[in-house]
N, C-alpha and C. Protein backbone atom coordinates (compact mmCIF):
# COMPACT_ATOMS: atom_id res chain seq x y z
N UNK A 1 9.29 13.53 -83.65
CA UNK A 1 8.70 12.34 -83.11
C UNK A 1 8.70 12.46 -81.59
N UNK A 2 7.46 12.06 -80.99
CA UNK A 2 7.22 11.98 -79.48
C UNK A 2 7.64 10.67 -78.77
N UNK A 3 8.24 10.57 -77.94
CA UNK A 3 8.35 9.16 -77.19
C UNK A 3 7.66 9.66 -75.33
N UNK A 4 7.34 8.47 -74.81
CA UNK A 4 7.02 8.82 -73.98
C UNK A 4 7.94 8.37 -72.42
N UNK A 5 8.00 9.36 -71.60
CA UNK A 5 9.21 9.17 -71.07
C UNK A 5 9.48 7.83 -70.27
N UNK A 6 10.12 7.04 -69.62
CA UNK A 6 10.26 6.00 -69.06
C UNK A 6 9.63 6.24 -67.72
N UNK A 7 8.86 4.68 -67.20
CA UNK A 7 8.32 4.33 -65.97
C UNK A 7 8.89 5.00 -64.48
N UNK A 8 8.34 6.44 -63.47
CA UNK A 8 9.01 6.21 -62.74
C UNK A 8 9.71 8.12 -62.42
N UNK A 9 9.57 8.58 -63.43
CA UNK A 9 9.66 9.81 -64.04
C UNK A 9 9.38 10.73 -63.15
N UNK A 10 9.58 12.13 -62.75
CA UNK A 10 9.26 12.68 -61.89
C UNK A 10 7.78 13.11 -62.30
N UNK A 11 6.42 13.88 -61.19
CA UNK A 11 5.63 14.37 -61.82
C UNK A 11 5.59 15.43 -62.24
N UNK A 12 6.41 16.40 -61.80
CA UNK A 12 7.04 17.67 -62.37
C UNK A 12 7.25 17.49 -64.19
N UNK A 13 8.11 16.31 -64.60
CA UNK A 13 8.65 16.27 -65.98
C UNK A 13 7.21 16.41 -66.74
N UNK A 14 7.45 16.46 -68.07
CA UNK A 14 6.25 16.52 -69.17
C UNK A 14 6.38 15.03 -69.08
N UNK A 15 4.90 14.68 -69.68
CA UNK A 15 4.91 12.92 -69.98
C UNK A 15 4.95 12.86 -71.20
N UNK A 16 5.47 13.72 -72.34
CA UNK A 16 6.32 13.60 -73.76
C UNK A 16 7.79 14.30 -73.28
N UNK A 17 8.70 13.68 -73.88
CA UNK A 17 9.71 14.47 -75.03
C UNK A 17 10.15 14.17 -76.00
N UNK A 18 10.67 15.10 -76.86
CA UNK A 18 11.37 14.73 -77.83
C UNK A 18 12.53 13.59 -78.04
N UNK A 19 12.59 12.68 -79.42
CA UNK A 19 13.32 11.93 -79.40
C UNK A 19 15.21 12.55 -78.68
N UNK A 20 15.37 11.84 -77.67
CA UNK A 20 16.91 12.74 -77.65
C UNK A 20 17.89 11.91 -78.62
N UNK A 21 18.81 13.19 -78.62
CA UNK A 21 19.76 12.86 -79.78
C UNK A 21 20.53 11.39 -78.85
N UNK A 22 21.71 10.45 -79.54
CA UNK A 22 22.85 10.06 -78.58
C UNK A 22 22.89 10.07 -77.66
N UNK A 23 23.75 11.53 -77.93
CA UNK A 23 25.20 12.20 -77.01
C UNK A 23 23.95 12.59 -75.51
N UNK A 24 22.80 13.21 -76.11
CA UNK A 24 21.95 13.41 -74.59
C UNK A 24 20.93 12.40 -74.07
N UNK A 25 21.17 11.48 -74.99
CA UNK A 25 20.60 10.45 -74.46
C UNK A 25 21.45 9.63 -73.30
N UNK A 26 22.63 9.91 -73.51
CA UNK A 26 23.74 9.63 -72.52
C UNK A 26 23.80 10.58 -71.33
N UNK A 27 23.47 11.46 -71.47
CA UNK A 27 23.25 12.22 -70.23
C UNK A 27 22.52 12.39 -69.36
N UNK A 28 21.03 12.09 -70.03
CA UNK A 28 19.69 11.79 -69.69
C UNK A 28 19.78 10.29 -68.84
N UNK A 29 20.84 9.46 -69.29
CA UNK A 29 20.53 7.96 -68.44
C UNK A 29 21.65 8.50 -67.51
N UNK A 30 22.69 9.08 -67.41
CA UNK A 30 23.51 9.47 -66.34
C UNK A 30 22.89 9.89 -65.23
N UNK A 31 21.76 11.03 -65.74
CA UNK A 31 21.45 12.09 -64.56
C UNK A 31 20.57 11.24 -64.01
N UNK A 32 19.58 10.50 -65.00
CA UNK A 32 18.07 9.02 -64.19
C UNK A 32 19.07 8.67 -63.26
N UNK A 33 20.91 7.68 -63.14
CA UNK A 33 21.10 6.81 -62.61
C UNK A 33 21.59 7.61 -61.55
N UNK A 34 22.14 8.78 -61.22
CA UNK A 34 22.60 9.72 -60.63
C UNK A 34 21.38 9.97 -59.51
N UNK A 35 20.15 10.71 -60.19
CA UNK A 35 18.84 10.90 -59.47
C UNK A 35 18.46 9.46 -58.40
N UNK A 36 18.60 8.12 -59.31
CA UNK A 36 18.02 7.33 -58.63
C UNK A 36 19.13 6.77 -57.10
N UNK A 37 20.35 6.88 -57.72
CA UNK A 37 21.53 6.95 -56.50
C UNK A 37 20.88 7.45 -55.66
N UNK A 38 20.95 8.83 -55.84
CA UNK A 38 20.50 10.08 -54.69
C UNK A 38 19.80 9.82 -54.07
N UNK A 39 18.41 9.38 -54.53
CA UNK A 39 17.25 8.82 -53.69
C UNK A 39 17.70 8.09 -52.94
N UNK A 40 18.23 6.66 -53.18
CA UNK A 40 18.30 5.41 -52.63
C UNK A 40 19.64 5.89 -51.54
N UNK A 41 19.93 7.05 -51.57
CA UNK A 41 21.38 7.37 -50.49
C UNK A 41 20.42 8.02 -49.44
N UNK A 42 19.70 8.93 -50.15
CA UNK A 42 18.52 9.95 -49.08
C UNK A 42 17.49 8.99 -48.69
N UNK A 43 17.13 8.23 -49.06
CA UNK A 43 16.40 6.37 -48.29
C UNK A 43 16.73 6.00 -47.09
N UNK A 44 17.76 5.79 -47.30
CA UNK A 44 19.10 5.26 -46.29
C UNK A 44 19.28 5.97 -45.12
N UNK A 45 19.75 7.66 -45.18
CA UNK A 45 19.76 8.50 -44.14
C UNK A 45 18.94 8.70 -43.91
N UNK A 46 17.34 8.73 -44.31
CA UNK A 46 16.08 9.59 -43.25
C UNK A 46 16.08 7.95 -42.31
N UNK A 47 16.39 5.98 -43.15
CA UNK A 47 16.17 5.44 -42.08
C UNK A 47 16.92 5.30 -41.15
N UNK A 48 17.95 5.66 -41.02
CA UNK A 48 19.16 5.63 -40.26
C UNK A 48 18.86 6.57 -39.33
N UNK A 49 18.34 7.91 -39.57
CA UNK A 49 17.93 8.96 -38.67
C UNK A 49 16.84 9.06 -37.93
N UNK A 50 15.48 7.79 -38.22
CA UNK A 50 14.35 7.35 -37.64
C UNK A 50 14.94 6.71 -36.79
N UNK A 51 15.92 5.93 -37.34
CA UNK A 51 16.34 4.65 -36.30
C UNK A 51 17.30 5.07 -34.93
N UNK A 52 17.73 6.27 -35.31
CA UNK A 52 18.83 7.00 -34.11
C UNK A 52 17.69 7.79 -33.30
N UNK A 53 16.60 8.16 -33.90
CA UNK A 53 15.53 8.71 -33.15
C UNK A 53 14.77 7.54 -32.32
N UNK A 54 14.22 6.53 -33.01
CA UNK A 54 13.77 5.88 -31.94
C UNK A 54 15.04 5.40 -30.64
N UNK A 55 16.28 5.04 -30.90
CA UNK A 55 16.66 4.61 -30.11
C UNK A 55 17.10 5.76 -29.01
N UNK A 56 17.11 6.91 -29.35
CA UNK A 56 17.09 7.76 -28.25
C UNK A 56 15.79 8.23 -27.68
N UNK A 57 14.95 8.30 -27.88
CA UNK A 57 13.29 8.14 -27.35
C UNK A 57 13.43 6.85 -26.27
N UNK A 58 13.73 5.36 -26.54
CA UNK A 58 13.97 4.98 -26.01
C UNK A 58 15.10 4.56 -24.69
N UNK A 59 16.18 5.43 -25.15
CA UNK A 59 17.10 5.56 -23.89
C UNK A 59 16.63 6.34 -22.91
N UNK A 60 15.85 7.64 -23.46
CA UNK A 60 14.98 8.70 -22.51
C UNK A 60 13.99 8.08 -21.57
N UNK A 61 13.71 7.02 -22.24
CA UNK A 61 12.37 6.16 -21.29
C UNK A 61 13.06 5.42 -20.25
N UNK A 62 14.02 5.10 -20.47
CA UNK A 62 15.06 3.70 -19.86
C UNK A 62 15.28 5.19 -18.67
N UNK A 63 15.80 6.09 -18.94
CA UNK A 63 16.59 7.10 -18.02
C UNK A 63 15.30 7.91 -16.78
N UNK A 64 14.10 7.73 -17.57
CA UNK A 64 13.10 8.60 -16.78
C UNK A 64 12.88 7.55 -15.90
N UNK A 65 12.82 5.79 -16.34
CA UNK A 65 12.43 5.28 -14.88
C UNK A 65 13.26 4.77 -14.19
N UNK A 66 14.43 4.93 -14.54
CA UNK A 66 15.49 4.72 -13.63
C UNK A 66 15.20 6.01 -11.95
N UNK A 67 15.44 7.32 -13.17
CA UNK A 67 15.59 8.64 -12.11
C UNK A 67 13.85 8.55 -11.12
N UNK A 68 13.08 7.82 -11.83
CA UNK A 68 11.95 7.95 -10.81
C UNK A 68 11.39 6.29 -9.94
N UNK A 69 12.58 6.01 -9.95
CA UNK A 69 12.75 4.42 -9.13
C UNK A 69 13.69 4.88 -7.79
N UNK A 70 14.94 5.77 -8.42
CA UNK A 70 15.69 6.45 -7.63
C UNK A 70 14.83 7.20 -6.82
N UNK A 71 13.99 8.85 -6.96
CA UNK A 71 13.50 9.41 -6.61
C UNK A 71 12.61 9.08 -5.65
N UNK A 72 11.59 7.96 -5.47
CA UNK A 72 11.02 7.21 -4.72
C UNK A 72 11.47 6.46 -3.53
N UNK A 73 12.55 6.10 -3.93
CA UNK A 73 14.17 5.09 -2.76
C UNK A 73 14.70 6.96 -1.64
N UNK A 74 14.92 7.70 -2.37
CA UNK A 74 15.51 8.90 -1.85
C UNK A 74 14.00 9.36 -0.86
N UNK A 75 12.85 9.89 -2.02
CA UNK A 75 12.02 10.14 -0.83
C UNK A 75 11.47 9.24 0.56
N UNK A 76 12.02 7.90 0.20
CA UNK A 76 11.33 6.62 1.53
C UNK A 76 12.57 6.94 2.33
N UNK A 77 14.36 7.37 1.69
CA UNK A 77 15.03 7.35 2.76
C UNK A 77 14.57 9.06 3.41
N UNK A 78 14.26 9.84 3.20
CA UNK A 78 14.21 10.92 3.56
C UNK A 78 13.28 11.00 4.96
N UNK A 79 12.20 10.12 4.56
CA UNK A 79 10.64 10.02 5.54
C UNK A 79 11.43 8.89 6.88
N UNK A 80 11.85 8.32 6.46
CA UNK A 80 12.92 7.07 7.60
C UNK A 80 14.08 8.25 7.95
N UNK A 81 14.38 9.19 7.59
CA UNK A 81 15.32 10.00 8.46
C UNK A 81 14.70 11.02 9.16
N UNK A 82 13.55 11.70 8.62
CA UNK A 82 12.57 12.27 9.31
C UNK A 82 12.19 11.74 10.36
N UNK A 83 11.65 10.65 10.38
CA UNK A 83 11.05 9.68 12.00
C UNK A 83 11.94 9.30 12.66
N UNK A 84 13.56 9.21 12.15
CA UNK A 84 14.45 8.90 13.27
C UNK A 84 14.72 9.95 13.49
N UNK A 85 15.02 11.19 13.16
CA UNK A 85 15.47 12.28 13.86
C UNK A 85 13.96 12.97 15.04
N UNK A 86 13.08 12.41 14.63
CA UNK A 86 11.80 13.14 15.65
C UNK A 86 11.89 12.27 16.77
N UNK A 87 12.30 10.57 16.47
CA UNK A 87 12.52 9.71 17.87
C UNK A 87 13.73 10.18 18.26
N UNK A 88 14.69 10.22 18.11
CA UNK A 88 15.94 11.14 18.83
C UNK A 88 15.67 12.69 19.37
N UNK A 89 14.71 13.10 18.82
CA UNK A 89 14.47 13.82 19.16
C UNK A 89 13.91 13.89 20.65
N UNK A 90 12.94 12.95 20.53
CA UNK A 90 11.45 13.03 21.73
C UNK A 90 12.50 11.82 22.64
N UNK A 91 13.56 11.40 22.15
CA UNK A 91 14.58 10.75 23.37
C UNK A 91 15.19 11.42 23.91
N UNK A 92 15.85 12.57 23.57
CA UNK A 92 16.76 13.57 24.29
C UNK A 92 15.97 14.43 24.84
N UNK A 93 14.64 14.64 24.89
CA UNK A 93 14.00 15.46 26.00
C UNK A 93 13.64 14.60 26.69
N UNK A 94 13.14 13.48 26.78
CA UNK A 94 12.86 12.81 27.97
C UNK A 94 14.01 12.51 28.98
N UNK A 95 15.34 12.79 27.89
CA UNK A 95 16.69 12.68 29.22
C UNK A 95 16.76 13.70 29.95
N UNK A 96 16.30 14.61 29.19
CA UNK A 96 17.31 15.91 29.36
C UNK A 96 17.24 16.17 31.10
N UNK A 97 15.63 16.06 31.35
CA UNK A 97 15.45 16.58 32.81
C UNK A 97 16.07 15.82 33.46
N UNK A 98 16.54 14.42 33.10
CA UNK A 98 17.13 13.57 34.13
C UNK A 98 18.54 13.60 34.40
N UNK A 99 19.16 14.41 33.21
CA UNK A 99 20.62 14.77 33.34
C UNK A 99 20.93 15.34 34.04
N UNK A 100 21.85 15.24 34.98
CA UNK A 100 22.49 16.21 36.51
C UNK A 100 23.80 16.47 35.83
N UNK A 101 24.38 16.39 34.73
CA UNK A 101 25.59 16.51 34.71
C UNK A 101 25.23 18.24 33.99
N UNK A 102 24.32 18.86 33.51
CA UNK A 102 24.28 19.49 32.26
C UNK A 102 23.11 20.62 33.02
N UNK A 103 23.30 21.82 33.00
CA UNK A 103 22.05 22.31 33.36
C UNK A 103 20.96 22.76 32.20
N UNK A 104 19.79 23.03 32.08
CA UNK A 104 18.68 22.99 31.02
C UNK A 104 19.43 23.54 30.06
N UNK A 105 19.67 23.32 28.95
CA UNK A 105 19.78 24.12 27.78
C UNK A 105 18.78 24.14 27.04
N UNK A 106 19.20 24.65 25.31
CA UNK A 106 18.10 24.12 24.22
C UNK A 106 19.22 22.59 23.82
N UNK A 107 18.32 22.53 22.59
CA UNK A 107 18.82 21.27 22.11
C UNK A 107 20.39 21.71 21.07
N UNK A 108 19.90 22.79 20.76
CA UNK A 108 21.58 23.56 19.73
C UNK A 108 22.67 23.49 20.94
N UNK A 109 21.85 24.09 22.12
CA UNK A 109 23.48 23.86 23.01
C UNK A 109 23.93 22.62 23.32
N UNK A 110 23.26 22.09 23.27
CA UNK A 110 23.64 20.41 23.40
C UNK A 110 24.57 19.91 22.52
N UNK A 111 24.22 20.28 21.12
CA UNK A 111 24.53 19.40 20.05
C UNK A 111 25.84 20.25 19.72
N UNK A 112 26.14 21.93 20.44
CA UNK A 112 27.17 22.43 20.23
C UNK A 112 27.88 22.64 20.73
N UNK A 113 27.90 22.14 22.09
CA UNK A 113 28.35 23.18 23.34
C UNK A 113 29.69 22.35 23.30
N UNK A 114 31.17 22.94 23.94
CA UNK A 114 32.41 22.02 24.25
C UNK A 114 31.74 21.41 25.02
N UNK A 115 31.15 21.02 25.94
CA UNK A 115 30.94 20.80 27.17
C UNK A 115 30.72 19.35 26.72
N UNK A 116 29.67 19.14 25.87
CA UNK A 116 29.37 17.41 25.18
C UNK A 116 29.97 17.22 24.27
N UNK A 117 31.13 17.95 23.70
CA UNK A 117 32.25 17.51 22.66
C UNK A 117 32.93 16.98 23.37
N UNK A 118 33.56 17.70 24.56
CA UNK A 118 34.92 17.55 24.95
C UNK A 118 35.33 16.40 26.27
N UNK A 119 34.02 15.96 26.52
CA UNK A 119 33.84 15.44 27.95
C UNK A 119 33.55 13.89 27.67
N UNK A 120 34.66 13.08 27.48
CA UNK A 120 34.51 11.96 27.25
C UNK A 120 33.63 11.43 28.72
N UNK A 121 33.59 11.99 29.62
CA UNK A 121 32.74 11.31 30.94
C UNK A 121 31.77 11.88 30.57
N UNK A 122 31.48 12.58 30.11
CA UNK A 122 29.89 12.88 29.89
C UNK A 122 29.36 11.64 28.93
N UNK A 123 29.84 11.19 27.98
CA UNK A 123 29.25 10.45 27.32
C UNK A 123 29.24 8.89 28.01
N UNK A 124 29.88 8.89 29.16
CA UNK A 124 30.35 7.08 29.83
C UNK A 124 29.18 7.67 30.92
N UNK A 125 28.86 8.78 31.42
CA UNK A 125 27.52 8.93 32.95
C UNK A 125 26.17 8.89 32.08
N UNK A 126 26.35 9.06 30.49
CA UNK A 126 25.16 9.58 30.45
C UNK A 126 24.35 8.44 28.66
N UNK A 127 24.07 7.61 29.14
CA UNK A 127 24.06 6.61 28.01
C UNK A 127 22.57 6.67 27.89
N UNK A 128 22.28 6.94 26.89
CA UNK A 128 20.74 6.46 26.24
C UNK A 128 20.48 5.58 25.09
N UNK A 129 19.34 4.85 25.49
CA UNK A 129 19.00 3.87 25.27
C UNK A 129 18.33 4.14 23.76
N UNK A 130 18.78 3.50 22.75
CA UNK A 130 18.11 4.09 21.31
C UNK A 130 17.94 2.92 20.06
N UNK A 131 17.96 1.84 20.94
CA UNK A 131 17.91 0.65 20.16
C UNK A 131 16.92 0.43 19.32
N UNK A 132 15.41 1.27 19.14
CA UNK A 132 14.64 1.23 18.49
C UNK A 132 15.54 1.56 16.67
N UNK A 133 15.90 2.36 16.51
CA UNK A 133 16.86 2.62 15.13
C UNK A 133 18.30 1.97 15.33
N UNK A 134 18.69 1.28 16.00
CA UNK A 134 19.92 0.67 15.74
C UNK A 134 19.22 -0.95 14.83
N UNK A 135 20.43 -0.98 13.61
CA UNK A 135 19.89 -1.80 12.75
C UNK A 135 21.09 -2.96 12.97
């Protein structure tokens, strides 16, 4: 005798089998409730693993515009240290000729020499005016 298998069945299985005996008819509803476990466990982890995926897709987004909010703040301070170092710049040559304490150097000897380390009177004869960048 043919029965036909229950609703749900894999498509792999035949859509007859034989009447099962009992004893494998008991095994047959073990392995269905076993199979259908499995599924409903493997359900669970692919959504659990969509859901750990989107939320790291989304931390990546959170992190890219952070680092390019930053990046923008860094390059505006960079361009504001650029223009103050070119006005300090174009200020210390307009002193320079007027300095009597110092004879011509470059600007490295200036910025290295003992001579403007060590000479607290050099810095009280020789004051420039730079209030444009004082904040």
């Amino acid at each position: 005798m043919w029965l036909v298998m229950a609703h749900g069945s894999d498509s792999n299985d035949s859509s007859y089998a034989k009447s099962p005996s009992p004893a494998s008819s008991r095994q047959g509803s073990t392995d269905n409730i076993k199979k259908v476990m499995r599924r409903e466990k493997n359900r669970i982890a692919a959504q659990k693993s969509r859901m750990r995926q989107t939320q790291k897709a989304d931390s990546l987004h959170l992190e890219s515009e952070n680092l390019e909010k930053e990046n923008t703040a860094l390059r505006k301070e960079v361009k504001r240290l650029t223009e103050e170092a070119k006005y300090l710049s174009s200020v210390l040559t307009t002193h320079e000729p007027l300095c009597t304490g110092l004879a011509p150097q470059t600007t490295h000897d200036l910025l290295y020499s003992p001579h403007h380390h060590g000479s607290s009177a050099f810095h009280h004869q020789h004051s420039i005016a730079v209030s444009h960048y004082q904040h």
